[in-house]
N, C-alpha and C. Protein backbone atom coordinates (compact mmCIF):
# COMPACT_ATOMS: atom_id res chain seq x y z
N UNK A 1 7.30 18.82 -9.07
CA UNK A 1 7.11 18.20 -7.77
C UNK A 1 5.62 17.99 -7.47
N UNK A 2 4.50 18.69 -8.14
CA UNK A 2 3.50 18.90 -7.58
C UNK A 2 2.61 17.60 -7.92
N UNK A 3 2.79 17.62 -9.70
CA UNK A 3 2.79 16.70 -10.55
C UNK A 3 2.73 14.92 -9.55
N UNK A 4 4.09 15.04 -9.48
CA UNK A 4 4.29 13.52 -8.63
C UNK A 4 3.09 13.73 -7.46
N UNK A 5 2.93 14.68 -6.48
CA UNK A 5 2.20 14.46 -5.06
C UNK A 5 0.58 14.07 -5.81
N UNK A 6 0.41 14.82 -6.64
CA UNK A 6 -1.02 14.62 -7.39
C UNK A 6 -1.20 13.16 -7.39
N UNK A 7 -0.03 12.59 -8.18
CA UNK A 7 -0.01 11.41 -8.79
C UNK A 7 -0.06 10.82 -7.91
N UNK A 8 0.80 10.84 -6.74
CA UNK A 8 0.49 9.90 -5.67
C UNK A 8 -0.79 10.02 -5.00
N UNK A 9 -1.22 10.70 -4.99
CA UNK A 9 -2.60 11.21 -4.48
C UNK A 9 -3.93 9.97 -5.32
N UNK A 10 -3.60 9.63 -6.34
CA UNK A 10 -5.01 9.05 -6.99
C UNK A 10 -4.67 7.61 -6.89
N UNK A 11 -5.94 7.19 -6.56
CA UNK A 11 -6.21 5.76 -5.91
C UNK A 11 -5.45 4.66 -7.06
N UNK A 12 -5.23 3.79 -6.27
CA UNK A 12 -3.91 2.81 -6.93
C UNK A 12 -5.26 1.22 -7.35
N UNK A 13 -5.07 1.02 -8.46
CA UNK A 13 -5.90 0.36 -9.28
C UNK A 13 -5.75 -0.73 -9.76
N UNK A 14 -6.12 -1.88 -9.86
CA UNK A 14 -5.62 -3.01 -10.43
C UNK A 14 -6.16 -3.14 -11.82
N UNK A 15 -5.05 -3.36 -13.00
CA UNK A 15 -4.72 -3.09 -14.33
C UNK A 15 -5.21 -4.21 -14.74
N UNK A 16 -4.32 -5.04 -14.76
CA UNK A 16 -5.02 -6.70 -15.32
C UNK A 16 -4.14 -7.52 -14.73
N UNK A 17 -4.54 -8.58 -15.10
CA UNK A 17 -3.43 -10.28 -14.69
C UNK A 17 -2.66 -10.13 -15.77
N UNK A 18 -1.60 -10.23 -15.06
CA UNK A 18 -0.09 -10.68 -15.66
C UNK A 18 0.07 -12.07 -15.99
N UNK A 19 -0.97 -12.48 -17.60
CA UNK A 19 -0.57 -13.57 -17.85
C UNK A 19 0.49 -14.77 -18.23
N UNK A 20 1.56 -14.04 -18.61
CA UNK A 20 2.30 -14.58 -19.15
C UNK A 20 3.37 -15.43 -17.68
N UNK A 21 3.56 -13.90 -16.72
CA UNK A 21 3.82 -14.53 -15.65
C UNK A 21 2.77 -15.41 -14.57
N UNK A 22 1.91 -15.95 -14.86
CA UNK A 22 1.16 -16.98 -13.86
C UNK A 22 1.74 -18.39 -14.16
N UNK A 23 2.72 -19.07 -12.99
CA UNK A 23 3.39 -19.78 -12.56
C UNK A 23 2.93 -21.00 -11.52
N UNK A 24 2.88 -21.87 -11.82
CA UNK A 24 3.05 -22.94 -10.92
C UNK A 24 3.27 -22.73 -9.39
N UNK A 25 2.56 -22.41 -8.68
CA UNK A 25 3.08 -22.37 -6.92
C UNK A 25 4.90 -23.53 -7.08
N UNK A 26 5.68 -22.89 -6.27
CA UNK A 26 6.58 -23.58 -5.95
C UNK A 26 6.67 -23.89 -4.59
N UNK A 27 6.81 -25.23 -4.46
CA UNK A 27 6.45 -25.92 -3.18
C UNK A 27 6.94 -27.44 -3.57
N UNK A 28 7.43 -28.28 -2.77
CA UNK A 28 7.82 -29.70 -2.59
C UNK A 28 6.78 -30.45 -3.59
N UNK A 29 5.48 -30.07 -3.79
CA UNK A 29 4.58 -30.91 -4.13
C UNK A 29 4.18 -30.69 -6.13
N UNK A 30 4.77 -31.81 -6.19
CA UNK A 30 4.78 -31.58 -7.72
C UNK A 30 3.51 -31.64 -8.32
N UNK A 31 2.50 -32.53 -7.22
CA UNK A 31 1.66 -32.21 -8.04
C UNK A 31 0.58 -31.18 -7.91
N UNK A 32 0.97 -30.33 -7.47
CA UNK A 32 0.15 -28.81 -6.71
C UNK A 32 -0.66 -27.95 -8.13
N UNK A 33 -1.18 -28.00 -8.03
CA UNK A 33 -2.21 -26.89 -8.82
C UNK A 33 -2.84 -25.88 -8.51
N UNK A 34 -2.22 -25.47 -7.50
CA UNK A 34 -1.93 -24.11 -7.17
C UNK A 34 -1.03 -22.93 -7.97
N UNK A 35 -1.13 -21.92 -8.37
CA UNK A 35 -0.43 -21.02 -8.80
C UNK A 35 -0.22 -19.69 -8.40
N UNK A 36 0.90 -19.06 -9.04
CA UNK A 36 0.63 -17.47 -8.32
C UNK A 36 0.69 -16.62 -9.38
N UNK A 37 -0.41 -16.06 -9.29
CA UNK A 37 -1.02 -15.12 -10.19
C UNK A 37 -1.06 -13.84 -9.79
N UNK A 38 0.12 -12.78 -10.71
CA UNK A 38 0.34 -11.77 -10.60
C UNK A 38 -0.84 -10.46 -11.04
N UNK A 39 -1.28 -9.46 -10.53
CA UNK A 39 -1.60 -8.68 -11.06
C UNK A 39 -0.93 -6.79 -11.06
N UNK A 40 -1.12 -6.51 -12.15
CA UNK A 40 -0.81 -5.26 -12.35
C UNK A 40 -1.50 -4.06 -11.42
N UNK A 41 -0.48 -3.16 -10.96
CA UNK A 41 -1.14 -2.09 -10.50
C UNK A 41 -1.14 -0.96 -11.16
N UNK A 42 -2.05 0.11 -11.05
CA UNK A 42 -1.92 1.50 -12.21
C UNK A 42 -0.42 2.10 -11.70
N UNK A 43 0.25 1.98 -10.31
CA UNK A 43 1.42 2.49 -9.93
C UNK A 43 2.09 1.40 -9.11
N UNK A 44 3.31 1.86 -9.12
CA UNK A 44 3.76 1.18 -7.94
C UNK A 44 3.72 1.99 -6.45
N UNK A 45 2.73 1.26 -5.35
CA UNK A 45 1.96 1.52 -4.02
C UNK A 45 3.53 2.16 -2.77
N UNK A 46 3.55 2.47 -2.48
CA UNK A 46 4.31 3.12 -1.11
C UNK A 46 4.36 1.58 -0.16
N UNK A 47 5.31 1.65 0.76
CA UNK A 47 5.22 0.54 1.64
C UNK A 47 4.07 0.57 2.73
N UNK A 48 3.97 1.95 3.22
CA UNK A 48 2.63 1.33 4.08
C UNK A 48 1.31 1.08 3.31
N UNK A 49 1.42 1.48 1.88
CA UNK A 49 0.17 1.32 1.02
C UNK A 49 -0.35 -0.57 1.08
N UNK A 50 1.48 -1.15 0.89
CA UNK A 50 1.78 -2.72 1.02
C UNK A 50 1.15 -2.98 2.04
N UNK A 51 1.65 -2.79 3.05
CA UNK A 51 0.78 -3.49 4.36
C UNK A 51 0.04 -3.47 4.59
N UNK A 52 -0.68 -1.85 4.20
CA UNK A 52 -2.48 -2.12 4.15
C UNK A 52 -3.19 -2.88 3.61
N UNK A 53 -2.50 -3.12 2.01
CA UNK A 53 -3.52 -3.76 1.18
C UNK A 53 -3.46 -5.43 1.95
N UNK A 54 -2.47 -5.49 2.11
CA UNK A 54 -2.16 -7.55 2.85
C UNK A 54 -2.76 -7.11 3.97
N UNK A 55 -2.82 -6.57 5.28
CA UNK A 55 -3.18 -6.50 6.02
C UNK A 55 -5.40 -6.58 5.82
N UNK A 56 -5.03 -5.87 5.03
CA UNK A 56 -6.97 -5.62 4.20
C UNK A 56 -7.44 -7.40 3.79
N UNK A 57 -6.40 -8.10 2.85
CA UNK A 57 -6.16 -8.65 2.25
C UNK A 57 -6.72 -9.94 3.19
N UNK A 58 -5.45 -10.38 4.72
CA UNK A 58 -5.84 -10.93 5.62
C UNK A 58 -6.85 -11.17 6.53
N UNK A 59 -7.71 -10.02 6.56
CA UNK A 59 -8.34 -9.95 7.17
C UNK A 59 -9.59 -8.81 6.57
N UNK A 60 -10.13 -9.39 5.47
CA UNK A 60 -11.17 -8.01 4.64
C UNK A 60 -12.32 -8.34 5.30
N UNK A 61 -13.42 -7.64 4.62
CA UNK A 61 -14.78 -6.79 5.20
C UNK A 61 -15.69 -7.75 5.22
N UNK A 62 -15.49 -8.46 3.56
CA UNK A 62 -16.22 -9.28 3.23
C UNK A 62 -15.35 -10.73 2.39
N UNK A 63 -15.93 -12.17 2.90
CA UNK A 63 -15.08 -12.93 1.96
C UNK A 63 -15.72 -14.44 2.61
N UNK A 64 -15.33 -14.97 1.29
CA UNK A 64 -16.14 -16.18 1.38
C UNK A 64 -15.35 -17.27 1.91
N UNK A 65 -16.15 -18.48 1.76
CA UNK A 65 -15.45 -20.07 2.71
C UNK A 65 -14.29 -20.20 1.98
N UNK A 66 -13.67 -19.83 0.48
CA UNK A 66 -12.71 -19.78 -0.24
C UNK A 66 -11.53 -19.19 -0.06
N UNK A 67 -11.97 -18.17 0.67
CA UNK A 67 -11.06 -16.85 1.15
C UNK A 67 -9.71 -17.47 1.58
N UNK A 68 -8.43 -17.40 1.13
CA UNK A 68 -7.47 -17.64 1.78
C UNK A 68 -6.26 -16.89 1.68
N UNK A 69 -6.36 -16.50 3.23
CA UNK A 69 -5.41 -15.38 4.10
C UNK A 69 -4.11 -15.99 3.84
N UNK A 70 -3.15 -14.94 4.02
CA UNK A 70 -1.58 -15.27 3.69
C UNK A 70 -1.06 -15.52 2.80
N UNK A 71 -1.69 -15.87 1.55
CA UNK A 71 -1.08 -15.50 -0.18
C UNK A 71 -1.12 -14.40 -0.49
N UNK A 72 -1.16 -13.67 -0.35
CA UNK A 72 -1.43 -12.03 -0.79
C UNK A 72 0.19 -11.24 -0.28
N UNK A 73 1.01 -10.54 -1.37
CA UNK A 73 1.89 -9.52 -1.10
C UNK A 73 1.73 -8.95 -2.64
N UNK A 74 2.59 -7.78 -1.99
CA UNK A 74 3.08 -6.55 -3.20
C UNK A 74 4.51 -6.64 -3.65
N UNK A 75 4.68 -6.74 -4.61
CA UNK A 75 5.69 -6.42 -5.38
C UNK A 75 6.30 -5.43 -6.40
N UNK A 76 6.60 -4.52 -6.27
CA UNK A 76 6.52 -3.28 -6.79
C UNK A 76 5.38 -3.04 -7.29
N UNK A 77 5.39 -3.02 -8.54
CA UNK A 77 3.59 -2.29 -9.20
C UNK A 77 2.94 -3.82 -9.26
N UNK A 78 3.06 -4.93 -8.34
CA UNK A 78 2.16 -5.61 -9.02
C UNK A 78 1.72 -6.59 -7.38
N UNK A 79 0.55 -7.10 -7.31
CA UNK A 79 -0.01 -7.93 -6.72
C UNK A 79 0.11 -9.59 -6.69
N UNK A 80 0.64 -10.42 -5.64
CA UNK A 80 0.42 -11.81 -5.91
C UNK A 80 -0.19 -12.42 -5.45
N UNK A 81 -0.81 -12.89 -6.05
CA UNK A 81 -1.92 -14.17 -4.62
C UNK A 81 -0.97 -15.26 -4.87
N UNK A 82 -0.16 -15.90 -4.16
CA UNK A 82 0.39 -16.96 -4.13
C UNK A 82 0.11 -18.24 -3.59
N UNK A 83 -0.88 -19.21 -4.07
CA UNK A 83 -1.56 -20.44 -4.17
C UNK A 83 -3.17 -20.40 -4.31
N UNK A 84 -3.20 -20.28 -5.40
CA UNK A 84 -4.79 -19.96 -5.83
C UNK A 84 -4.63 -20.62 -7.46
N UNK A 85 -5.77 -19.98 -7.79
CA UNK A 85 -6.13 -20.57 -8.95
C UNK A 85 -7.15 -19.62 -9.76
N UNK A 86 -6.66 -19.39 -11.45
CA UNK A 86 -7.48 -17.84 -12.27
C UNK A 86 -8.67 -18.20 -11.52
N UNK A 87 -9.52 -19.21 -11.63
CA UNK A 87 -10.36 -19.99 -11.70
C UNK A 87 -11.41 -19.47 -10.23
N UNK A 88 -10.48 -20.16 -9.28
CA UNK A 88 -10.90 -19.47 -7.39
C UNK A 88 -10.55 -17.34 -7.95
N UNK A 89 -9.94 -16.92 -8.35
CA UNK A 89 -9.78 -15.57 -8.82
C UNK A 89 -11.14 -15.04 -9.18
N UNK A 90 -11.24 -15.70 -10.48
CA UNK A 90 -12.66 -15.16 -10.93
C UNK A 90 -13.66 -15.44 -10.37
N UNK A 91 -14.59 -16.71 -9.58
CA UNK A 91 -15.29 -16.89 -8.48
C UNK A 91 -15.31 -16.09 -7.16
N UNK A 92 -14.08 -16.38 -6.49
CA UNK A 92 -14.31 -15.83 -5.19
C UNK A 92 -13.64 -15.07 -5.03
N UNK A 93 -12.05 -14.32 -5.31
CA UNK A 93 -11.14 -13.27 -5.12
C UNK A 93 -11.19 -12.13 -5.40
N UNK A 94 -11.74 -11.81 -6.77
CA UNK A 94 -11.73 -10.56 -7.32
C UNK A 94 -12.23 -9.81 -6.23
N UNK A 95 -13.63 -9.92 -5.97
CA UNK A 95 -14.64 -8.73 -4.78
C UNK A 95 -13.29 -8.61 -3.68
N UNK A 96 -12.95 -9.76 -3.13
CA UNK A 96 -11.66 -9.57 -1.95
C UNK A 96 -10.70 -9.12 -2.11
N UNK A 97 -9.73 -8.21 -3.53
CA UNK A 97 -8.93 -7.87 -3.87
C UNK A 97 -9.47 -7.02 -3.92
N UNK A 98 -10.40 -6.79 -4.95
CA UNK A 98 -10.99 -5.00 -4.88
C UNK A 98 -11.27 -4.03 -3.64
N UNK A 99 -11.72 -4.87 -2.96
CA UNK A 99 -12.36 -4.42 -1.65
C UNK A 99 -10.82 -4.40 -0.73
N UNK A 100 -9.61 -4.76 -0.61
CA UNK A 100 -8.24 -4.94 -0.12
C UNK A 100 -7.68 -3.89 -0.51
N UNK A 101 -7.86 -3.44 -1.92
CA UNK A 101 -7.55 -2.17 -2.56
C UNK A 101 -8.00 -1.32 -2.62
N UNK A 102 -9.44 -0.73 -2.02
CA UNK A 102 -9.56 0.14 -1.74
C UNK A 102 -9.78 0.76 -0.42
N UNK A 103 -9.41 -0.68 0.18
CA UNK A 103 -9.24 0.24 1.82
C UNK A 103 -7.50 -0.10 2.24
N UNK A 104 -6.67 -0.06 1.37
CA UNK A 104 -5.59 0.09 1.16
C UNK A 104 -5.56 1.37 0.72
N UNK A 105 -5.80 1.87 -0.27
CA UNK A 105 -6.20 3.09 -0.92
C UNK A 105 -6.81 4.29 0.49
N UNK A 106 -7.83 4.01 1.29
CA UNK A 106 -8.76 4.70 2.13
C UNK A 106 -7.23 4.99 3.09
N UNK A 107 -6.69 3.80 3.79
CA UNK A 107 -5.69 3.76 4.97
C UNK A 107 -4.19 4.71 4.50
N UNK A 108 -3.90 4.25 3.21
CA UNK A 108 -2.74 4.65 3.07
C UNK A 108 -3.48 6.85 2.58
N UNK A 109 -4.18 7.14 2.12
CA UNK A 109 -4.93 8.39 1.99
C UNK A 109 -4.88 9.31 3.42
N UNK A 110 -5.47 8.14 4.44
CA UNK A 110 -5.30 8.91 6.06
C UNK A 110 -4.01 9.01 6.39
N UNK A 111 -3.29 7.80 6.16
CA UNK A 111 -1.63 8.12 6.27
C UNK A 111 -0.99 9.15 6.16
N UNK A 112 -1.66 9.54 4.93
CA UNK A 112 -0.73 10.18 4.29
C UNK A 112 -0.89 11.68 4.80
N UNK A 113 -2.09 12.24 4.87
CA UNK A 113 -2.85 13.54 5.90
C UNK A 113 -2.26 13.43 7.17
N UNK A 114 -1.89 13.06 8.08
CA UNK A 114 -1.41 12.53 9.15
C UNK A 114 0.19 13.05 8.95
N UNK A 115 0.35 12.07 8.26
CA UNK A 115 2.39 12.30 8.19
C UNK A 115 2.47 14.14 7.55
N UNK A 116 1.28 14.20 6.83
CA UNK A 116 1.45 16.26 6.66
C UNK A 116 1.45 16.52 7.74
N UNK A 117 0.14 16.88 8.37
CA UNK A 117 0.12 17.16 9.78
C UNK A 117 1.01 17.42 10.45
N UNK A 118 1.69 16.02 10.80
CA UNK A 118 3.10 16.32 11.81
C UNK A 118 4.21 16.79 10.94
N UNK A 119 4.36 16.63 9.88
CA UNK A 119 5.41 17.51 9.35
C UNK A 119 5.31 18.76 9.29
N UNK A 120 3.81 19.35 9.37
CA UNK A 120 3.44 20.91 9.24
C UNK A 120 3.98 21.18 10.60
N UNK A 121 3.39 20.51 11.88
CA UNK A 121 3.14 20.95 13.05
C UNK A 121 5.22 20.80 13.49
N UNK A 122 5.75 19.58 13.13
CA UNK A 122 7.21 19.73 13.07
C UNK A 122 7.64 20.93 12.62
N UNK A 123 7.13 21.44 11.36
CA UNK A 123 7.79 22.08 10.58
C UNK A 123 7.96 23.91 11.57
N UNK A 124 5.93 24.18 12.10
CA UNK A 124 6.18 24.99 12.58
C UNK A 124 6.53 25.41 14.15
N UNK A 125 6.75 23.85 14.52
CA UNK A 125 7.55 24.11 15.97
C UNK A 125 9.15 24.31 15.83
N UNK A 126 9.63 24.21 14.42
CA UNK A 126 11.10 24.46 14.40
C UNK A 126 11.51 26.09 13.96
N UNK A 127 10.04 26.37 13.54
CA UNK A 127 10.18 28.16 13.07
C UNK A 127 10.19 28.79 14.55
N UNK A 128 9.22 28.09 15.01
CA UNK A 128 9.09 28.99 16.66
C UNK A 128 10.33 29.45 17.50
N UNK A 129 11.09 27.74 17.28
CA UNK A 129 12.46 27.52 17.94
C UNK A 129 13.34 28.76 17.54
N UNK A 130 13.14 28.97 16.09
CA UNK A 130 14.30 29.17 15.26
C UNK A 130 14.33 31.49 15.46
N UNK A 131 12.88 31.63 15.74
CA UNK A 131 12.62 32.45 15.78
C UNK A 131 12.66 32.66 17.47
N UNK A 132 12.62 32.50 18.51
CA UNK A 132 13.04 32.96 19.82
C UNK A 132 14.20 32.78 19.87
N UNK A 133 15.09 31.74 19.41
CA UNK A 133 16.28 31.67 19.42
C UNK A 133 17.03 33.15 19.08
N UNK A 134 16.83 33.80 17.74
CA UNK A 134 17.06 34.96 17.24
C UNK A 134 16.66 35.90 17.88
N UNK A 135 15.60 35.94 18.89
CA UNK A 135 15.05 36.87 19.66
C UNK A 135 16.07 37.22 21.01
N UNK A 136 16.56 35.86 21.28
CA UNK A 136 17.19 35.92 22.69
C UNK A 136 18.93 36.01 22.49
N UNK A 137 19.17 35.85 21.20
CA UNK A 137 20.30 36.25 21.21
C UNK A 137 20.29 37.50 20.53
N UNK A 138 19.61 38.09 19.91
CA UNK A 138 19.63 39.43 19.97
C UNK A 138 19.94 40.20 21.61
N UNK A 139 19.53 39.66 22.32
CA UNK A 139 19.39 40.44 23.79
C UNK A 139 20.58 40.44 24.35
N UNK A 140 21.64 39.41 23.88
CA UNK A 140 22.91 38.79 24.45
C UNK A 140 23.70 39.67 23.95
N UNK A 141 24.63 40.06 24.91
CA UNK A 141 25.79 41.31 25.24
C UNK A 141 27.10 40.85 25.35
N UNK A 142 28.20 40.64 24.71
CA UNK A 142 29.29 40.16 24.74
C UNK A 142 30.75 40.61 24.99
N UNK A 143 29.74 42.39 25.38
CA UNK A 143 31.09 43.39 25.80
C UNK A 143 31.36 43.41 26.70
């Protein structure tokens, strides 16, 4: 068990482009030269890990006149920019993906400290319960 929390614990990484799958954008327009270009992650990310990174993604730190918001989701272990190009990738995306992923990485990390927290603080408001409960029916007389 510990093994896995570790594992989830270390920052989620982008592996390489999934060449074989980079596809043609599908859209009405045949003649679109747009594509969606998958990339690999070292794991597959948690769902709020997803929303951070698109959310990062939509709206990052740093990004150029190229930058375009709303192609970006997760798909199990892998990343899509959906209407781009390797080309706009290697120019202007990479820094905006990296930088998406690691404050995906930063957000989903606080998340995750947080959801302990209240599970600790859950955990030991149900001992408290569990323990006056036993206290006060000890006191209870049924003769």
């Amino acid at each position: 068990m510990q093994e896995t929390n570790s594992h989830e614990q270390e920052p989620i990484k982008i592996v390489d482009v999934i060449e074989e799958d980079v596809a043609p954008r599908i859209d009405n327009n045949a003649r679109s030269t747009l594509y969606e270009i998958p990339f690999r992650l070292s794991r597959q990310p948690s769902e709020p890990w997803a929303e951070f990174f698109v959310d990062a993604w939509n709206r990052p730190s740093e990004f150029t006149s190229m930058h375009r918001p709303g192609i970006a989701r997760v798909e199990g272990d892998r990343i899509i920019l959906d209407g781009t190009t390797i080309e706009e990738v290697e120019r202007y995306h990479l820094k905006t993906l990296k930088l998406a992923v690691d404050r995906a990485n930063e957000l989903a990390l606080q998340w995750g400290r947080s959801k302990e927290q209240r599970e600790k603080a859950l955990s030991e408001q149900q001992e408290k319960l569990r323990h006056h409960v036993k206290e006060v029916a000890k006191r209870l007389k049924f003769d």
